[in-house]
C-alpha atoms as a PDB file:
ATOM      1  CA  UNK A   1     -71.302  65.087  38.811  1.00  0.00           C
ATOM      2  CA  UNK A   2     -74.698  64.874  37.574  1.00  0.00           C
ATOM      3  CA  UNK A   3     -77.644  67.244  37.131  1.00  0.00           C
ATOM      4  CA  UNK A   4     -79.319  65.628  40.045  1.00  0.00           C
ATOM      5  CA  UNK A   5     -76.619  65.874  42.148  1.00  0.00           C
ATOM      6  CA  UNK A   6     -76.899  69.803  41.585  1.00  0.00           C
ATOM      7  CA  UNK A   7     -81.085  69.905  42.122  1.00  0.00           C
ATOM      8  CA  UNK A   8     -80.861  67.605  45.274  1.00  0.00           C
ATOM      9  CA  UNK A   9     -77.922  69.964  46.990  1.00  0.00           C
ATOM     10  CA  UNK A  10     -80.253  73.153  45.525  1.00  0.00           C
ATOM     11  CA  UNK A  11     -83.455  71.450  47.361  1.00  0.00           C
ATOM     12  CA  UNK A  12     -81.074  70.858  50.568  1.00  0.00           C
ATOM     13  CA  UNK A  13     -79.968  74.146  50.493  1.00  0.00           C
ATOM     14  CA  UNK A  14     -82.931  76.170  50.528  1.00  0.00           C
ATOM     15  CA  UNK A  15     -84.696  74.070  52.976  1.00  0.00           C
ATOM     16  CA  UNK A  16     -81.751  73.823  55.093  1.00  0.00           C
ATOM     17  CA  UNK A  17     -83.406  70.613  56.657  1.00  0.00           C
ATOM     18  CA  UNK A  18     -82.751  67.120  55.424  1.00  0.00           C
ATOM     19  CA  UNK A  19     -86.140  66.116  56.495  1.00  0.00           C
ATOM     20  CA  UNK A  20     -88.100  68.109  54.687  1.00  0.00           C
ATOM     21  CA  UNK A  21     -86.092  67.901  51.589  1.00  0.00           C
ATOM     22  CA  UNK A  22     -86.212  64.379  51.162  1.00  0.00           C
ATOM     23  CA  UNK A  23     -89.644  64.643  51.750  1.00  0.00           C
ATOM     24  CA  UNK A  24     -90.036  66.406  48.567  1.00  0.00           C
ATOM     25  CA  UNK A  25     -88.003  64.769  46.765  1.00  0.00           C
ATOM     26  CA  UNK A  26     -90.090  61.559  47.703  1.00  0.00           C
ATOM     27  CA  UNK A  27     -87.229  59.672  49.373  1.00  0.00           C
ATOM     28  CA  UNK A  28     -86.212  58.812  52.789  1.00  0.00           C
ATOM     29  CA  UNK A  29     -83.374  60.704  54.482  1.00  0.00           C
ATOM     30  CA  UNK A  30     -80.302  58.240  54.626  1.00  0.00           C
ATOM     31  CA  UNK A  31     -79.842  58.177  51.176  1.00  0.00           C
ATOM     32  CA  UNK A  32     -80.362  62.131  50.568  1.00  0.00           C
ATOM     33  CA  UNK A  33     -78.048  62.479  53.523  1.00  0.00           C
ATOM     34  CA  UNK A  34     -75.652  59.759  51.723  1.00  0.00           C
ATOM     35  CA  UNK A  35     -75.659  62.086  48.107  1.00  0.00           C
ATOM     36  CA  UNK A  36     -74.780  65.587  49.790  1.00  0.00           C
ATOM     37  CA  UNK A  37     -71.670  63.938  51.855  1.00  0.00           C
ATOM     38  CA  UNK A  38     -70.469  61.958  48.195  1.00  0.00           C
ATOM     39  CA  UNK A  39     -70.680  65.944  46.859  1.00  0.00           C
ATOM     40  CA  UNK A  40     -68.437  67.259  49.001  1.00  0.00           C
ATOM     41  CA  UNK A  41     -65.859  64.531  48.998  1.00  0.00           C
ATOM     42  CA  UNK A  42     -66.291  65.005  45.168  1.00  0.00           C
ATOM     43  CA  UNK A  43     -65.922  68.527  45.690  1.00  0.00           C
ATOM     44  CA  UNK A  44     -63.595  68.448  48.507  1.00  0.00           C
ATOM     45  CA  UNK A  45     -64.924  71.037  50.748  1.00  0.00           C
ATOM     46  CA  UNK A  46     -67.608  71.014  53.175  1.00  0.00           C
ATOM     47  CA  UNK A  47     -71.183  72.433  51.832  1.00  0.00           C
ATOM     48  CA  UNK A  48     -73.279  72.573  55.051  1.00  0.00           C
ATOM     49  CA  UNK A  49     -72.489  73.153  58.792  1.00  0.00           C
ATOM     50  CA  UNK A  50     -74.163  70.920  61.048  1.00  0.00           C
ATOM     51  CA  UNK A  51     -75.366  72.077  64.565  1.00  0.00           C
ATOM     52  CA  UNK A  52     -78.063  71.899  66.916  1.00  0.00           C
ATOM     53  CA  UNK A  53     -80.305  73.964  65.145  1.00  0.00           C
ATOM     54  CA  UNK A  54     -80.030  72.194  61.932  1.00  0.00           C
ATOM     55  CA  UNK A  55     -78.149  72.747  58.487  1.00  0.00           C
ATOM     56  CA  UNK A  56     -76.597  76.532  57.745  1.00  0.00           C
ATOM     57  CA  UNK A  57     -74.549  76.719  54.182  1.00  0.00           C
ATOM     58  CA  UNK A  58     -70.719  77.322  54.453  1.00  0.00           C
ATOM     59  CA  UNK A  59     -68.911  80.153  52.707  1.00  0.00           C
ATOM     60  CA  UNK A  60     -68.141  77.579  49.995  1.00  0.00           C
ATOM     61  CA  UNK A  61     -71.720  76.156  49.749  1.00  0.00           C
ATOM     62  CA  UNK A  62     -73.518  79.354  49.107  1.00  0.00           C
ATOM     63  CA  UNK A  63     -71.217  79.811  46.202  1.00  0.00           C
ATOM     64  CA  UNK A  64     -71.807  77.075  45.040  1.00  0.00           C
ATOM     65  CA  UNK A  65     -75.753  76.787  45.731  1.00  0.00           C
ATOM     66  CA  UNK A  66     -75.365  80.277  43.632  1.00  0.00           C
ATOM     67  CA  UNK A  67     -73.701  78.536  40.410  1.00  0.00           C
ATOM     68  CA  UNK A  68     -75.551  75.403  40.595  1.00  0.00           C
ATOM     69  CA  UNK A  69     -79.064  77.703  41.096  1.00  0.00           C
ATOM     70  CA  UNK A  70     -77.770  79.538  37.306  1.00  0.00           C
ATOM     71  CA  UNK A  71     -76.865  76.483  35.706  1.00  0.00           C
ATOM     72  CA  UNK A  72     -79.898  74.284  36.269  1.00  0.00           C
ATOM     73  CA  UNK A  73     -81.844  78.406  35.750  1.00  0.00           C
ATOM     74  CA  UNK A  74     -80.074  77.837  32.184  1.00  0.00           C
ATOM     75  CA  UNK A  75     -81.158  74.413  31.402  1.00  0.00           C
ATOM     76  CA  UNK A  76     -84.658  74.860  32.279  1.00  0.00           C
ATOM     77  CA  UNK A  77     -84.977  78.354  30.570  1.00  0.00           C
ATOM     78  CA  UNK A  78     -82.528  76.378  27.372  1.00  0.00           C
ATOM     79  CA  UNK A  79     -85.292  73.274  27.231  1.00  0.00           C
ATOM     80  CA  UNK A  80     -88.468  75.418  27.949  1.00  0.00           C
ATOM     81  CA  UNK A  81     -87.112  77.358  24.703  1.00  0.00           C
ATOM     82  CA  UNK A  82     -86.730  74.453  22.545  1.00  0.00           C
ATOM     83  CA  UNK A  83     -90.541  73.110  23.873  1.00  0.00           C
ATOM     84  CA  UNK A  84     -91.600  76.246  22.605  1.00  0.00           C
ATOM     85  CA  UNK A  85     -89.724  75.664  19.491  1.00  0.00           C
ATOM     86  CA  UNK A  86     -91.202  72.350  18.961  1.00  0.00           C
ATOM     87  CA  UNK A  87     -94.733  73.772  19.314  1.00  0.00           C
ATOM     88  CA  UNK A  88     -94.515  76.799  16.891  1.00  0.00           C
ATOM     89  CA  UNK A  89     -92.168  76.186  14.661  1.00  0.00           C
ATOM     90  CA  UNK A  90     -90.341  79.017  14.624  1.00  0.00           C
ATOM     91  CA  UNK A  91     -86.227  79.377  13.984  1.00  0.00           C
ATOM     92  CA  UNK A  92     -84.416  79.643  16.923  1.00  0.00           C
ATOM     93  CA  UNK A  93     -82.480  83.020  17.321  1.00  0.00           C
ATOM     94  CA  UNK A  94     -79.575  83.240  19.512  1.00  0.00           C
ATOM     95  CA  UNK A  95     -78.173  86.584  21.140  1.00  0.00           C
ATOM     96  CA  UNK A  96     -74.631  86.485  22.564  1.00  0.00           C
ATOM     97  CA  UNK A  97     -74.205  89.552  25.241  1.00  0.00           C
ATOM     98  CA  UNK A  98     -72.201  90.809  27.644  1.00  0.00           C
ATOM     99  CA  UNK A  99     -73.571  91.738  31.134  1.00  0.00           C
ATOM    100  CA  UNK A 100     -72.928  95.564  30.762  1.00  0.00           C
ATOM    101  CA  UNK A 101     -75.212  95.735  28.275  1.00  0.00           C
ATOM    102  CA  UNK A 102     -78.215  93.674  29.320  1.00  0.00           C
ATOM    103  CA  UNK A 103     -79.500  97.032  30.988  1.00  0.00           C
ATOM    104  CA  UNK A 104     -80.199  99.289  27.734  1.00  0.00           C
ATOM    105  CA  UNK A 105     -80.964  98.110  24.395  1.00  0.00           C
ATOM    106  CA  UNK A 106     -80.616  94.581  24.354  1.00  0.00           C
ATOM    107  CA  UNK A 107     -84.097  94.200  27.151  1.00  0.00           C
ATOM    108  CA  UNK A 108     -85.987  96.380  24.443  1.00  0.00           C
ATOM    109  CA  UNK A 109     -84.478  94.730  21.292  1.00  0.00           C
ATOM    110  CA  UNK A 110     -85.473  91.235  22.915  1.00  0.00           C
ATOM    111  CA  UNK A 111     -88.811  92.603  23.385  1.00  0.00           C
ATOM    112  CA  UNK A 112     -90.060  93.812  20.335  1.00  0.00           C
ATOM    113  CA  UNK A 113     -88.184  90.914  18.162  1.00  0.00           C
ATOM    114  CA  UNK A 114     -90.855  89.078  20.896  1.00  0.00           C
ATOM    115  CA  UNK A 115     -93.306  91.023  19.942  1.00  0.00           C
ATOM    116  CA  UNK A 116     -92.948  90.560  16.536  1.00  0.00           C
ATOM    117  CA  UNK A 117     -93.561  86.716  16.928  1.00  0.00           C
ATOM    118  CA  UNK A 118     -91.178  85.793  13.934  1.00  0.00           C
ATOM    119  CA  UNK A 119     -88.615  83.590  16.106  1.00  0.00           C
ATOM    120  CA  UNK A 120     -87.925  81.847  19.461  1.00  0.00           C
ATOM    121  CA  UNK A 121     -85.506  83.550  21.214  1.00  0.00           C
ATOM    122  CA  UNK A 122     -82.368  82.313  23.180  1.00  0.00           C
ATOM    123  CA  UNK A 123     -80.562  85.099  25.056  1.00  0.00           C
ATOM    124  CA  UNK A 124     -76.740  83.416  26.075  1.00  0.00           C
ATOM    125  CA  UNK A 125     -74.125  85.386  28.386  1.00  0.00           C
ATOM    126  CA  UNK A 126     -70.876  85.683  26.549  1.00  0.00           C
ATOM    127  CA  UNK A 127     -67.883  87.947  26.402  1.00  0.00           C
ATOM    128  CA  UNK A 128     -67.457  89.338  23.267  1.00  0.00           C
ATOM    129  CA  UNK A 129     -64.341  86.677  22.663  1.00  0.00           C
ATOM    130  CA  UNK A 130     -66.636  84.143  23.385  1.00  0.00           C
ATOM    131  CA  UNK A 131     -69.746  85.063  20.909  1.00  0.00           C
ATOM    132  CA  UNK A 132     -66.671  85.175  18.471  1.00  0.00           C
ATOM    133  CA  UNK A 133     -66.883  81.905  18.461  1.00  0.00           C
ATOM    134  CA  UNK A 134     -69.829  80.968  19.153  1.00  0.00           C
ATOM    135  CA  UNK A 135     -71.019  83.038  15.754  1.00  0.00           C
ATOM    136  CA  UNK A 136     -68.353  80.700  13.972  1.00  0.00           C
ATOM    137  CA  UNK A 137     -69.679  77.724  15.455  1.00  0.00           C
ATOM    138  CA  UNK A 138     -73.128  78.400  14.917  1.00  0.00           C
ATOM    139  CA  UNK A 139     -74.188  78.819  18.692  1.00  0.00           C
ATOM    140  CA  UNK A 140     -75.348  82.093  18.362  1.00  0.00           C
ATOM    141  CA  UNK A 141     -76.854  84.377  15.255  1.00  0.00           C
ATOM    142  CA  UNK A 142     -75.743  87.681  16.572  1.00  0.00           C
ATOM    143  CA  UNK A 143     -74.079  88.926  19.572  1.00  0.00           C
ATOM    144  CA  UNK A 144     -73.152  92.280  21.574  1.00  0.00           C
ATOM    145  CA  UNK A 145     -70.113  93.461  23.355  1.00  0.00           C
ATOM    146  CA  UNK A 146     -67.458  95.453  24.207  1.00  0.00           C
ATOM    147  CA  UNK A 147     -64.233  94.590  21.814  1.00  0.00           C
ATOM    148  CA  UNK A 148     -63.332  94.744  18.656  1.00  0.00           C
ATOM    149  CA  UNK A 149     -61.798  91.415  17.208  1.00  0.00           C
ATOM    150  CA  UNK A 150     -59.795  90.940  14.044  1.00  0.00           C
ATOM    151  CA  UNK A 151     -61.455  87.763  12.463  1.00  0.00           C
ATOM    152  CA  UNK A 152     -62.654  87.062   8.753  1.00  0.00           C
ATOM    153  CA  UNK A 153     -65.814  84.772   9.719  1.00  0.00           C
ATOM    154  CA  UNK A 154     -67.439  88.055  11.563  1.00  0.00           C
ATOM    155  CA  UNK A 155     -68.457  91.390  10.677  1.00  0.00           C
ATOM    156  CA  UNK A 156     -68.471  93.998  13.510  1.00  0.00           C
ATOM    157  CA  UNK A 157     -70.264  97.541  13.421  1.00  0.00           C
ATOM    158  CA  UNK A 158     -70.346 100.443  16.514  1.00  0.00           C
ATOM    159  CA  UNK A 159     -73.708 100.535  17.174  1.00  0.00           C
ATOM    160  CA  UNK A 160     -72.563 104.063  19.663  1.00  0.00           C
ATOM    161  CA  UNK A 161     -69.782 105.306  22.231  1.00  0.00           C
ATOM    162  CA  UNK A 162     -71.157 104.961  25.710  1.00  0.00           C
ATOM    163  CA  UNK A 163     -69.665 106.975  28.686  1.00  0.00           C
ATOM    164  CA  UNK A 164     -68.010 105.583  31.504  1.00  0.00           C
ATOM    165  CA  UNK A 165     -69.050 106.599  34.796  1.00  0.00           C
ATOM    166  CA  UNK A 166     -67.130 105.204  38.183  1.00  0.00           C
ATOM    167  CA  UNK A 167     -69.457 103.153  40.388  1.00  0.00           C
ATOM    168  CA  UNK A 168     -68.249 104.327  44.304  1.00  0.00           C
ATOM    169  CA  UNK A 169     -69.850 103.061  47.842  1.00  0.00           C
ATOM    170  CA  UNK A 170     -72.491 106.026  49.094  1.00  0.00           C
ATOM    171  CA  UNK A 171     -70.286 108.397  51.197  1.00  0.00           C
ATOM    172  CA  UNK A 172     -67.065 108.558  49.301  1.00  0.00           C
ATOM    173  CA  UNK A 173     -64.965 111.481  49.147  1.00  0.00           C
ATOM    174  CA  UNK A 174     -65.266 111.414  45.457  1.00  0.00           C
ATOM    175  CA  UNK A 175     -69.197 110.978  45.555  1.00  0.00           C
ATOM    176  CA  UNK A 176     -71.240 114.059  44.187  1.00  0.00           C
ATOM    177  CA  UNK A 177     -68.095 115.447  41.719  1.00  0.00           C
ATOM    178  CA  UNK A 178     -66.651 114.485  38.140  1.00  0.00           C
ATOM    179  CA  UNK A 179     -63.565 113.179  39.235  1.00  0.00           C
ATOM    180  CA  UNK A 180     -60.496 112.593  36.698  1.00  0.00           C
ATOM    181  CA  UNK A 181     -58.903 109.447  36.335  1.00  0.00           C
ATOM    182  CA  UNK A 182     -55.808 110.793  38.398  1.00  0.00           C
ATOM    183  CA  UNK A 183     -58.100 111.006  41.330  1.00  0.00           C
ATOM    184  CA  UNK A 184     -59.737 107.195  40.504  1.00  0.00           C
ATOM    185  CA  UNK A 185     -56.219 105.939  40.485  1.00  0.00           C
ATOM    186  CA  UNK A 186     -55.762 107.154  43.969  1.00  0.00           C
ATOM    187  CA  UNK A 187     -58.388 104.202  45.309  1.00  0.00           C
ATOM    188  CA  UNK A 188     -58.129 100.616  45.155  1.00  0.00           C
ATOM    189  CA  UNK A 189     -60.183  99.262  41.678  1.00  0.00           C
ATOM    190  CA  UNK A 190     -62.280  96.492  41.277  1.00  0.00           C
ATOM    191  CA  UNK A 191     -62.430  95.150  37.446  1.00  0.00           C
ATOM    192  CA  UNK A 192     -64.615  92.638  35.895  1.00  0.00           C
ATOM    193  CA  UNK A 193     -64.479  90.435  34.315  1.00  0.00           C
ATOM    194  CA  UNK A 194     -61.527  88.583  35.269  1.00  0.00           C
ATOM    195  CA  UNK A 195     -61.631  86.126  32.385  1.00  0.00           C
ATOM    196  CA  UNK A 196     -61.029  85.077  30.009  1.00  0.00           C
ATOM    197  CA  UNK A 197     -58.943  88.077  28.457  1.00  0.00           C
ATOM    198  CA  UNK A 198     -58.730  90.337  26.591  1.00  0.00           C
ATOM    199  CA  UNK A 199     -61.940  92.178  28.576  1.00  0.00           C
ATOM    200  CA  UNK A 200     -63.488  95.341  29.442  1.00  0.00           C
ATOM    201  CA  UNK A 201     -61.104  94.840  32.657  1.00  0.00           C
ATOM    202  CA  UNK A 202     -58.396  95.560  30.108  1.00  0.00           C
ATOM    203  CA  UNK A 203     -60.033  98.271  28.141  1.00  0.00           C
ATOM    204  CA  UNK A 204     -60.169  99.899  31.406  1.00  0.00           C
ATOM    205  CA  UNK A 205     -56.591  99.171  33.095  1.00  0.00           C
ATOM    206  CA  UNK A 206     -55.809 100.855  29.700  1.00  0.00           C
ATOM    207  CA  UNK A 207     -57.145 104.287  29.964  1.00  0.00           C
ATOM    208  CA  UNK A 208     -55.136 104.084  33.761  1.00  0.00           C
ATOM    209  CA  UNK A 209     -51.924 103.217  31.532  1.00  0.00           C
ATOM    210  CA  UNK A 210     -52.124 105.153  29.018  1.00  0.00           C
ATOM    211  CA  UNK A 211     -51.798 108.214  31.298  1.00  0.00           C
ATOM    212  CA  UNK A 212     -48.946 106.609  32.819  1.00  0.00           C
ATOM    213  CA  UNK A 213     -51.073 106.059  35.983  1.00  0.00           C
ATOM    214  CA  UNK A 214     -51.135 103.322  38.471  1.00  0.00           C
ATOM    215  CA  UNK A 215     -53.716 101.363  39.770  1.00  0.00           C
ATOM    216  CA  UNK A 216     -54.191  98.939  43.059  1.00  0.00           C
ATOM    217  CA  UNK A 217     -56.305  96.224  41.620  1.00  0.00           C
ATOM    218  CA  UNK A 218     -57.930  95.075  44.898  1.00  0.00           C
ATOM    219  CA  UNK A 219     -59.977  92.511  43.276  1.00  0.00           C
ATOM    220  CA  UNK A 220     -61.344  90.840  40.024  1.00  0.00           C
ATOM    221  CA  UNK A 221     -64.549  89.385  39.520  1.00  0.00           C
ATOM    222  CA  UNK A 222     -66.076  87.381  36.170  1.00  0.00           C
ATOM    223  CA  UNK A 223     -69.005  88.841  37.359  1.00  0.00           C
ATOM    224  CA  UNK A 224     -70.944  92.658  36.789  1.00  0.00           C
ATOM    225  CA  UNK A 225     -73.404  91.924  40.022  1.00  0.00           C
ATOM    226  CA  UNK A 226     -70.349  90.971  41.911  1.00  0.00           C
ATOM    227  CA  UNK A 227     -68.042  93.891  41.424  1.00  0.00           C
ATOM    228  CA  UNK A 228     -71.282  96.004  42.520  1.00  0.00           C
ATOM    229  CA  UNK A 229     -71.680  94.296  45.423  1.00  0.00           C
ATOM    230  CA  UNK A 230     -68.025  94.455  46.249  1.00  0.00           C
ATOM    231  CA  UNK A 231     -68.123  98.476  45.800  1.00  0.00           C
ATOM    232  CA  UNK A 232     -71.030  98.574  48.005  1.00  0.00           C
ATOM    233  CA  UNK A 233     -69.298  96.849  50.842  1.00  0.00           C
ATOM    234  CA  UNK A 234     -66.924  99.504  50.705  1.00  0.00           C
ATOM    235  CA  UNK A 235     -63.607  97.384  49.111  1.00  0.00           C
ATOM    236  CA  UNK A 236     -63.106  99.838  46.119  1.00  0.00           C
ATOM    237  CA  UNK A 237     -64.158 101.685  42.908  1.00  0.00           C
ATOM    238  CA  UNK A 238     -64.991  99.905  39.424  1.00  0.00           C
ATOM    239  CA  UNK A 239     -65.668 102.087  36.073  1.00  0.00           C
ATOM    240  CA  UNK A 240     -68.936 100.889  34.272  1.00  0.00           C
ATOM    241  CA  UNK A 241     -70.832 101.679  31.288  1.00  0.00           C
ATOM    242  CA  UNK A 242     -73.531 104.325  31.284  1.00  0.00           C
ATOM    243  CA  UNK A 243     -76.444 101.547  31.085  1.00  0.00           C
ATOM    244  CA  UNK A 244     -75.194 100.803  34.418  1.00  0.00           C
ATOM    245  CA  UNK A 245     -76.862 102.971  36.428  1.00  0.00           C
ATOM    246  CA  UNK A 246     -79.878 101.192  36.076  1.00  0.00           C
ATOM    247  CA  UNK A 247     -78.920  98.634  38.589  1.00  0.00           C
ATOM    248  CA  UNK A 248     -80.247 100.527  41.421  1.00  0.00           C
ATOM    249  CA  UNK A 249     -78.180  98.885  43.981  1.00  0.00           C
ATOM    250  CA  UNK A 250     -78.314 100.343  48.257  1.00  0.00           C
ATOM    251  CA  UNK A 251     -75.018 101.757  49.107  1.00  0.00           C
ATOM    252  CA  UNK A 252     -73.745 102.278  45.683  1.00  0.00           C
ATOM    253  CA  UNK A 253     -73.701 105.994  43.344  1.00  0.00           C
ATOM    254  CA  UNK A 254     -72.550 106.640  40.235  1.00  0.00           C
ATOM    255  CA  UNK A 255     -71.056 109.662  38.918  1.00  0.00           C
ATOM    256  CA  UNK A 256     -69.591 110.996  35.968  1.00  0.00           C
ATOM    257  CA  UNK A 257     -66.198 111.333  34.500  1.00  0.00           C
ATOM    258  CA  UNK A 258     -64.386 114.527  34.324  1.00  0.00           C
ATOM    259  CA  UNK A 259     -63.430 113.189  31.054  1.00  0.00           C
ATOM    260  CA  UNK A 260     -66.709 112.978  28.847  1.00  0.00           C
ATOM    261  CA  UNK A 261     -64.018 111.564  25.995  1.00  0.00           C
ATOM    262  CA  UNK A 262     -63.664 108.468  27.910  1.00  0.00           C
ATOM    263  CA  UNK A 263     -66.250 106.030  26.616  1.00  0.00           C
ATOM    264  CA  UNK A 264     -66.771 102.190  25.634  1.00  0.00           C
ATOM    265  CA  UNK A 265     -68.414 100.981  22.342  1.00  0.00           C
ATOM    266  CA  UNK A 266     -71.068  99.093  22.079  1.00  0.00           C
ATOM    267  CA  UNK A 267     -70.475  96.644  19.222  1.00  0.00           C
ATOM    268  CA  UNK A 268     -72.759  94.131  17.357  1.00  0.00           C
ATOM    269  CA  UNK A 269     -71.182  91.186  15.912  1.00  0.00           C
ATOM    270  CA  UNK A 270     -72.729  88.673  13.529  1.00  0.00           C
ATOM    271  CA  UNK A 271     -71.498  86.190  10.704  1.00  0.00           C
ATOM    272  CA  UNK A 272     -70.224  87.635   7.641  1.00  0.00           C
ATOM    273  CA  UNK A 273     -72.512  87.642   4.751  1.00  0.00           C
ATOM    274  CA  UNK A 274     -75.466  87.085   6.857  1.00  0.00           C
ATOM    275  CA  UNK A 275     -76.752  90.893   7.373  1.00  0.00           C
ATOM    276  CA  UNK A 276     -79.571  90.824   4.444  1.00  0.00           C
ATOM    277  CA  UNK A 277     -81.726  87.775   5.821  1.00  0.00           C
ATOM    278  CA  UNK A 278     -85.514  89.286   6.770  1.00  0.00           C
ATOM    279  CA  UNK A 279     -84.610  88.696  10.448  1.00  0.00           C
ATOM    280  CA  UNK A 280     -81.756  90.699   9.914  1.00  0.00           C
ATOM    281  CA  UNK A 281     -82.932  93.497   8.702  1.00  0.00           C
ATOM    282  CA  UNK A 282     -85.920  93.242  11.393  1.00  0.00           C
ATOM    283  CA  UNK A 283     -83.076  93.077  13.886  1.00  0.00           C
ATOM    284  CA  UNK A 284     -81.417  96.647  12.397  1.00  0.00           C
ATOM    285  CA  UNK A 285     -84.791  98.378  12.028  1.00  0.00           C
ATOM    286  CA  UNK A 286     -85.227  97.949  15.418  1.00  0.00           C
ATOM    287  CA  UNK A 287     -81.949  98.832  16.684  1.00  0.00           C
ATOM    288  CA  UNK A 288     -82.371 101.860  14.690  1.00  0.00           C
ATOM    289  CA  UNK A 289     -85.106 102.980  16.891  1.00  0.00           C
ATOM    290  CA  UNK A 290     -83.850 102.460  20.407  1.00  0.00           C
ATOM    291  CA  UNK A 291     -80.382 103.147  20.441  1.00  0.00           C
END
């Protein structure tokens, strides 16, 4: 499977007409028509229902339209970066994150490093397993997450303890208190992400545990957006980070813990030896100031 494969389904699926999608694509229809039955015999599983009143995605082909749409997003926004690269001349600096915390610090970090004009920035979604390596393999220059990892290469520091707050569908019993986690464990969980592990999903089964308390794991999702949607269609609860609540999502609240103890760090990870370069230090004054 080939890049092209994944824009000419993408074209196909948002103009849910053959017709007009080879049209824009400058080709006649056979062929086009030819390509999207090849993908799902490559595939094995039917993309698009055909009816009287034209194409309609299946269940299967709106998940994949979704993660075809973010990896092609990734390659454009990946080769618009080095273009940009090209034309200034500035390093390249990578940031490694995890979802959870793309709604605090990180947007205003990005922002003023921007600002600042002394690099080209490349912001890459990564557990905090994954930036591990990535920092050892040069991929990224500094990265944020959840975990704390045992390695040599990498230096880790606690930027701060965030709270935990439980994310529940509007109109549960629990909405409007502090509940305790004996009360969470009374409702079926949702945890994210499910890999790879170890995860916030297990920093969280933990505190459940550790109390000796069971859970129902109803479902686990690699994905933050996911397990919000799937608490607002009423399947269960999930725990999430403070920074959180600025998804404003319909037919989700979020309240606190009874527990105010119960918190998740946020924890910057870079190369070993590699803290006193000028960007560096940039990166530190300005984490000094929004955090």
């Amino acid at each position: 499977m080939e890049l092209r494969h994944l824009r000419l389904f993408c074209l196909v699926a948002e103009e849910l007409n053959l017709t007009r999608a080879a049209q824009r694509l400058h080709m006649t229809q056979p062929p086009l028509s030819r390509q999207i039955k090849a993908l799902e015999e490559e595939l094995g599983s039917q993309l698009f229902r055909r009816g009287p009143q034209g194409l309609a995605l299946t269940a299967t082909g709106q998940v994949f339209y979704e993660h075809a749409r973010q990896i092609l997003d990734k390659v454009e926004t990946s080769t618009a970066t080095i273009r940009r690269m090209e034309r200034s001349q500035r390093p390249l600096f990578s940031i490694g994150f995890v979802p959870s915390v793309f709604y605090g610090q990180l947007p205003l970090l990005a922002r003023e490093l921007r600002q600042k004009d002394k690099a080209e920035l490349s912001l890459v979604e990564l557990t905090t397993v994954q930036q591990i390596q990535a920092l050892k393999a040069g991929r990224i220059d500094i990265g944020f997450g959840r975990l704390r990892v045992d390695d040599p290469d990498v230096e880790q520091r606690v930027l701060f303890d965030e709270p935990l707050l439980a994310a529940l569908p509007t109109g549960h019993p629990l909405e409007g208190t502090r509940p305790s986690l004996e009360e969470l464990a009374c409702y079926p969980l949702i945890l994210f992400p499910a890999r790879p592990r170890p995860s916030l999903a297990d920093m969280v089964q933990g505190l459940f545990h550790r109390r000796g308390l069971k859970t129902r794991v109803v479902q686990e999702t690699n994905e933050l957006q996911t397990a919000l949607g799937l608490v607002a269609s009423n399947l269960g609860i999930t725990l999430v980070p403070e920074q959180v609540r600025n998804v404003q999502r319909q037919g989700i609240g979020y309240v606190p813990l009874a527990d105010a103890s119960l918190t998740t760090p946020v924890i910057c990870s870079r190369r070993r030896g590699e803290a006193d370069t000028p960007l560096m230090r940039e990166v530190d004054a300005i984490l000094a100031r929004v955090q």
